[in-house]
N, C-alpha and C. Protein backbone atom coordinates (compact mmCIF):
# COMPACT_ATOMS: atom_id res chain seq x y z
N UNK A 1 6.12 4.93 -9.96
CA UNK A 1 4.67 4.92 -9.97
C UNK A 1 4.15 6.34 -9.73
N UNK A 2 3.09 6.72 -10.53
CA UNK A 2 2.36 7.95 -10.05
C UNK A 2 1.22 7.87 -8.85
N UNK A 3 1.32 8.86 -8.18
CA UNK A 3 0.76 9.11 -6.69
C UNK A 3 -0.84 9.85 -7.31
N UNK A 4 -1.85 9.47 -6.87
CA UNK A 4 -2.86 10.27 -7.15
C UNK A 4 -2.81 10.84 -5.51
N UNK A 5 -3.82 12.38 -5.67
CA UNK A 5 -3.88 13.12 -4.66
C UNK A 5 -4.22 12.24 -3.46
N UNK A 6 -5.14 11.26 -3.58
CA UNK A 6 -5.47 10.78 -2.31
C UNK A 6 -4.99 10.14 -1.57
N UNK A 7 -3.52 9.64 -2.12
CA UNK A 7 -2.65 8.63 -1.51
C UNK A 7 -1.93 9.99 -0.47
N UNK A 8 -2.13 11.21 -0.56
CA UNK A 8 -1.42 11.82 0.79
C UNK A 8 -2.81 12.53 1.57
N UNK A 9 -2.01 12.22 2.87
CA UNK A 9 -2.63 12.62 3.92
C UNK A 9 -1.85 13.04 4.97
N UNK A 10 -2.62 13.02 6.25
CA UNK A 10 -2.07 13.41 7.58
C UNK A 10 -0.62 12.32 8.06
N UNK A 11 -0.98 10.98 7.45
CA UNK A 11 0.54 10.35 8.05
C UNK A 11 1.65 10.17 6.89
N UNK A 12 1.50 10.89 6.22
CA UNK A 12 2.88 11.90 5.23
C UNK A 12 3.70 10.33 4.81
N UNK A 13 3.00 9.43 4.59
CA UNK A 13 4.07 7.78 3.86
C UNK A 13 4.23 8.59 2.35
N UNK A 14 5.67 8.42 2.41
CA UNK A 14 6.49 8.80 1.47
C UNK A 14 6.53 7.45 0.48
N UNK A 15 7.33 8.17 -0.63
CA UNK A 15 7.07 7.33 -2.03
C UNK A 15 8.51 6.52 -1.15
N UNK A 16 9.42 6.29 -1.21
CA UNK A 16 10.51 5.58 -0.82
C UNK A 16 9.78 4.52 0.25
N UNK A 17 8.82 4.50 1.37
CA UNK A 17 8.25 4.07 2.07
C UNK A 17 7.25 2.98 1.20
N UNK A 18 6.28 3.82 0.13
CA UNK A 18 5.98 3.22 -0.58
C UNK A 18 6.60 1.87 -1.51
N UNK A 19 7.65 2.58 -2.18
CA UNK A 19 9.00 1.88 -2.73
C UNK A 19 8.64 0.12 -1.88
N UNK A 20 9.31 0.97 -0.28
CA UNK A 20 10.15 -0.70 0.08
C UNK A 20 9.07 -1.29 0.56
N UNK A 21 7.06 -1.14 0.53
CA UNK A 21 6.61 -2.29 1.05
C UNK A 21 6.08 -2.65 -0.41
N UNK A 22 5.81 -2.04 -1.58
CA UNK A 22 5.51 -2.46 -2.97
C UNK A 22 6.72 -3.79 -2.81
N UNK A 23 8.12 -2.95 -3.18
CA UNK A 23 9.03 -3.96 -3.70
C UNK A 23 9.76 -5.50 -2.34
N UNK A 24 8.70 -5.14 -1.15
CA UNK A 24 9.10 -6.05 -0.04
C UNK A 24 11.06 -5.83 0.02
N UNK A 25 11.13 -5.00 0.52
CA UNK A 25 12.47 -4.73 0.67
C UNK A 25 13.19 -4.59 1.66
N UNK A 26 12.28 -4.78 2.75
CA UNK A 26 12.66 -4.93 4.08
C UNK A 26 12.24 -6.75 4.55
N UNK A 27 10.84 -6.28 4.00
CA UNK A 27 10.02 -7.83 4.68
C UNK A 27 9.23 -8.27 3.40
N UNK A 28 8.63 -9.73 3.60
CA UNK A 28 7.53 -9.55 3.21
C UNK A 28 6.11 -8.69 3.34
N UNK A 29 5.51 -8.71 1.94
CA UNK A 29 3.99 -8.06 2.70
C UNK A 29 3.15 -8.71 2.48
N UNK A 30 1.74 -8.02 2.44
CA UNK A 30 0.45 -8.73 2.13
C UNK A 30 -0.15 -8.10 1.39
N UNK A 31 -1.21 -9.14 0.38
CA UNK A 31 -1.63 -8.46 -0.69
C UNK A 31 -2.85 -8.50 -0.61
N UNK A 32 -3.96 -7.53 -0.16
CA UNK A 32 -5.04 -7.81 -0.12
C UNK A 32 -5.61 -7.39 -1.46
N UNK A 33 -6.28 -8.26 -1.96
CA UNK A 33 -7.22 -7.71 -3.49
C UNK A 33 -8.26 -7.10 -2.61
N UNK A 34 -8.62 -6.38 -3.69
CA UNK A 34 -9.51 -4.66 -3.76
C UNK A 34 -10.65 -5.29 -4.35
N UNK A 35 -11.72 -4.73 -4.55
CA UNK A 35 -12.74 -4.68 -6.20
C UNK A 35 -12.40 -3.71 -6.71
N UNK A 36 -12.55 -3.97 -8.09
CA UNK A 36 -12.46 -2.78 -8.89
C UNK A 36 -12.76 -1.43 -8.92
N UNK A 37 -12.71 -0.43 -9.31
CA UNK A 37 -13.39 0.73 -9.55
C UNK A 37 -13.77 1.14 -11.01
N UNK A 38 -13.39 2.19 -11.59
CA UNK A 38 -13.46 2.67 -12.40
C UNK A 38 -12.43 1.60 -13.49
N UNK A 39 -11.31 1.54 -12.93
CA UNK A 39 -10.17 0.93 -13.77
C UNK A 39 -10.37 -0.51 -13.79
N UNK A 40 -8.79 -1.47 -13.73
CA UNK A 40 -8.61 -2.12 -13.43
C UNK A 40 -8.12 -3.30 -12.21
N UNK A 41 -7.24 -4.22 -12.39
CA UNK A 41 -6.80 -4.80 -10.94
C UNK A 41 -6.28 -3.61 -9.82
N UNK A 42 -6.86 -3.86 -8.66
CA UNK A 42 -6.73 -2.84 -7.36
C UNK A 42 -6.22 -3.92 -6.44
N UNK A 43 -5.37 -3.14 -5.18
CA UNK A 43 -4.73 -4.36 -4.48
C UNK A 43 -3.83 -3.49 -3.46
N UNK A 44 -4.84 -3.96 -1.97
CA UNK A 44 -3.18 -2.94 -0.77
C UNK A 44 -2.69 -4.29 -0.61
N UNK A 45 -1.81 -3.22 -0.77
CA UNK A 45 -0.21 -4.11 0.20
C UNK A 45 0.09 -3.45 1.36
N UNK A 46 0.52 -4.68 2.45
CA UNK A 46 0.49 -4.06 3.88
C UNK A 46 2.06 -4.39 4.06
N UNK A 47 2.55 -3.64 4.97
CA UNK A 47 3.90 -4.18 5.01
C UNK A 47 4.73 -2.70 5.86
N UNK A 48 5.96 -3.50 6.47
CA UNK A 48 7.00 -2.65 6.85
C UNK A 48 7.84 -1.45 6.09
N UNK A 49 8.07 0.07 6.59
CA UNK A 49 9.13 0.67 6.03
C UNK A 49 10.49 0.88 7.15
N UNK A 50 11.40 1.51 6.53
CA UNK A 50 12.42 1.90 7.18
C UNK A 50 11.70 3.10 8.10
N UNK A 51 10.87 3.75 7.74
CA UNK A 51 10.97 5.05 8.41
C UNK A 51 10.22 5.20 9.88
N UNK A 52 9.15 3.83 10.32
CA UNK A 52 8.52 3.77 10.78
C UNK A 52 8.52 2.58 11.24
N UNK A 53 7.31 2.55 12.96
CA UNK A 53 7.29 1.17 13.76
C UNK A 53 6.12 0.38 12.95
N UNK A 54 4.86 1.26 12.78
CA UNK A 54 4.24 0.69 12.71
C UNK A 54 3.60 0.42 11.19
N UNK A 55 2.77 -0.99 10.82
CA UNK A 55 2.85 -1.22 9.44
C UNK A 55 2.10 -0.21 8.52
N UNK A 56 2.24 -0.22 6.95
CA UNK A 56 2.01 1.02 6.55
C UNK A 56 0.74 -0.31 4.96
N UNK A 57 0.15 0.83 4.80
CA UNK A 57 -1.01 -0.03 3.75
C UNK A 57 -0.54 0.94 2.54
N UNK A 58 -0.63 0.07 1.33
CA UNK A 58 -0.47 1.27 0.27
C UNK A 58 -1.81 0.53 -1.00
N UNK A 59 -2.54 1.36 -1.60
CA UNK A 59 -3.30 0.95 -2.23
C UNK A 59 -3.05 1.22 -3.85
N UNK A 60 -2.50 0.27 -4.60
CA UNK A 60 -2.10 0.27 -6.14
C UNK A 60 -3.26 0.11 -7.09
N UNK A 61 -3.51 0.43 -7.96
CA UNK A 61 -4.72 0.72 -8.99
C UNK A 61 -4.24 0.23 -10.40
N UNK A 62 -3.96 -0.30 -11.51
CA UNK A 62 -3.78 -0.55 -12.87
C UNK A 62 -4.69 -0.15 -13.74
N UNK A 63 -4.42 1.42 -13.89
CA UNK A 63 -5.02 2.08 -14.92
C UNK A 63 -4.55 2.36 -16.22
N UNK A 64 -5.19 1.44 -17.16
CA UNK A 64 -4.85 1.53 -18.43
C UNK A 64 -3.03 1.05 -18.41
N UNK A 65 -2.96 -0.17 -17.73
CA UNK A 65 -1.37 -0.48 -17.79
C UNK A 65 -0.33 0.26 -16.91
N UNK A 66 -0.46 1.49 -16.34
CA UNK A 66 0.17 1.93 -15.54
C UNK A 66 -0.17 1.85 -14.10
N UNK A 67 0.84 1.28 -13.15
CA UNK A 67 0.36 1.34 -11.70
C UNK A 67 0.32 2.29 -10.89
N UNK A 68 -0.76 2.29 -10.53
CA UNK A 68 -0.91 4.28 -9.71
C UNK A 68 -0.93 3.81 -8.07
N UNK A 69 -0.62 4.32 -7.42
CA UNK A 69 -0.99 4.49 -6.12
C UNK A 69 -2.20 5.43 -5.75
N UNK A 70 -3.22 4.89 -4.98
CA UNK A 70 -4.35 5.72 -4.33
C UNK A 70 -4.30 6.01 -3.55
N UNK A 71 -3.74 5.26 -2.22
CA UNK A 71 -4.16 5.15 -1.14
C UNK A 71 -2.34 4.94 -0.23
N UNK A 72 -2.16 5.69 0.92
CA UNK A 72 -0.84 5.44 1.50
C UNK A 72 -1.54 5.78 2.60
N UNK A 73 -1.59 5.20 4.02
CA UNK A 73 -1.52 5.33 5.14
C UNK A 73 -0.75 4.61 6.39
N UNK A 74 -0.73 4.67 7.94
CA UNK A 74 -1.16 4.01 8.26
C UNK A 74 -1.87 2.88 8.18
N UNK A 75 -1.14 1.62 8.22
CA UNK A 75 -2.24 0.68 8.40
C UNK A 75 -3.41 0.49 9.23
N UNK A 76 -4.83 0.10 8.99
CA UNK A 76 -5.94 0.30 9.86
C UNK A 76 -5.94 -1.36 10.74
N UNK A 77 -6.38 -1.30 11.80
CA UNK A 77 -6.86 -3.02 12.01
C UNK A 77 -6.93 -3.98 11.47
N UNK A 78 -7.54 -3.85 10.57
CA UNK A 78 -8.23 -4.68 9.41
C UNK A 78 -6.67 -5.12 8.81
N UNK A 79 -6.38 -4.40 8.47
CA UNK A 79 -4.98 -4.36 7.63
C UNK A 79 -4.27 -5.35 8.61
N UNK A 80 -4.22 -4.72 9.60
CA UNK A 80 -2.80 -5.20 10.70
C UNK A 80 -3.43 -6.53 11.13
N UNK A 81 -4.52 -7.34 11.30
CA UNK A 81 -4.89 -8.61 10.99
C UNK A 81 -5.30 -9.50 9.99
N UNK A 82 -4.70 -8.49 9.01
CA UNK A 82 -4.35 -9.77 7.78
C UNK A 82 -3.28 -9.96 7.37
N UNK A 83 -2.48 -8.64 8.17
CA UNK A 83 -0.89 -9.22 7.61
C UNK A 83 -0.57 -9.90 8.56
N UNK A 84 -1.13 -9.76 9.89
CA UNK A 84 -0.65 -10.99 11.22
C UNK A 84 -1.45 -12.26 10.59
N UNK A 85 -2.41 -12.43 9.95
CA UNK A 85 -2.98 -13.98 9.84
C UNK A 85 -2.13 -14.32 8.68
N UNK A 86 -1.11 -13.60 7.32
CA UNK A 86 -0.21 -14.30 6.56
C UNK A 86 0.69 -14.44 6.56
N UNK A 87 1.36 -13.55 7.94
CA UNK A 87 2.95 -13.79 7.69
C UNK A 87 3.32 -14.70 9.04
């Protein structure tokens, strides 16, 4: 998947990090739908990596058929009580 600039920041979630909560490779995750933007279907997924305790959010975009990543952080609250209310 291609990374747009905004998916990095200060808590440095790596594409491999990315990798295992996209492909649930540790755990399950959660899929929160987005609204749209500019593109098409948008959607974080919250979920566990190897590299880290705490859960990590990644935000996927389907632009023009290809899945981009926007968004990699830390998970926020919000996040971390919706993956505690589905899993």
């Amino acid at each position: 998947m291609r990374r747009l600039p905004s998916s990095y920041n200060s808590h440095d979630v790596s594409d491999v990090e990315i990798d295992e909560v996209f492909s649930e490779a540790l755990q399950s995750c959660v899929e929160i739908p987005l609204r749209p933007r500019d593109h098409g279907e948008r959607v974080l997924y919250v979920g566990f990596t190897s590299e880290r305790v705490s859960l990590v959010e990644v935000g996927i975009e389907d632009q023009y058929g290809e899945l981009v990543v926007f968004h990699a952080r830390e998970a926020t609250a919000a996040s971390v009580r919706a993956y505690k209310r589905e899993v």
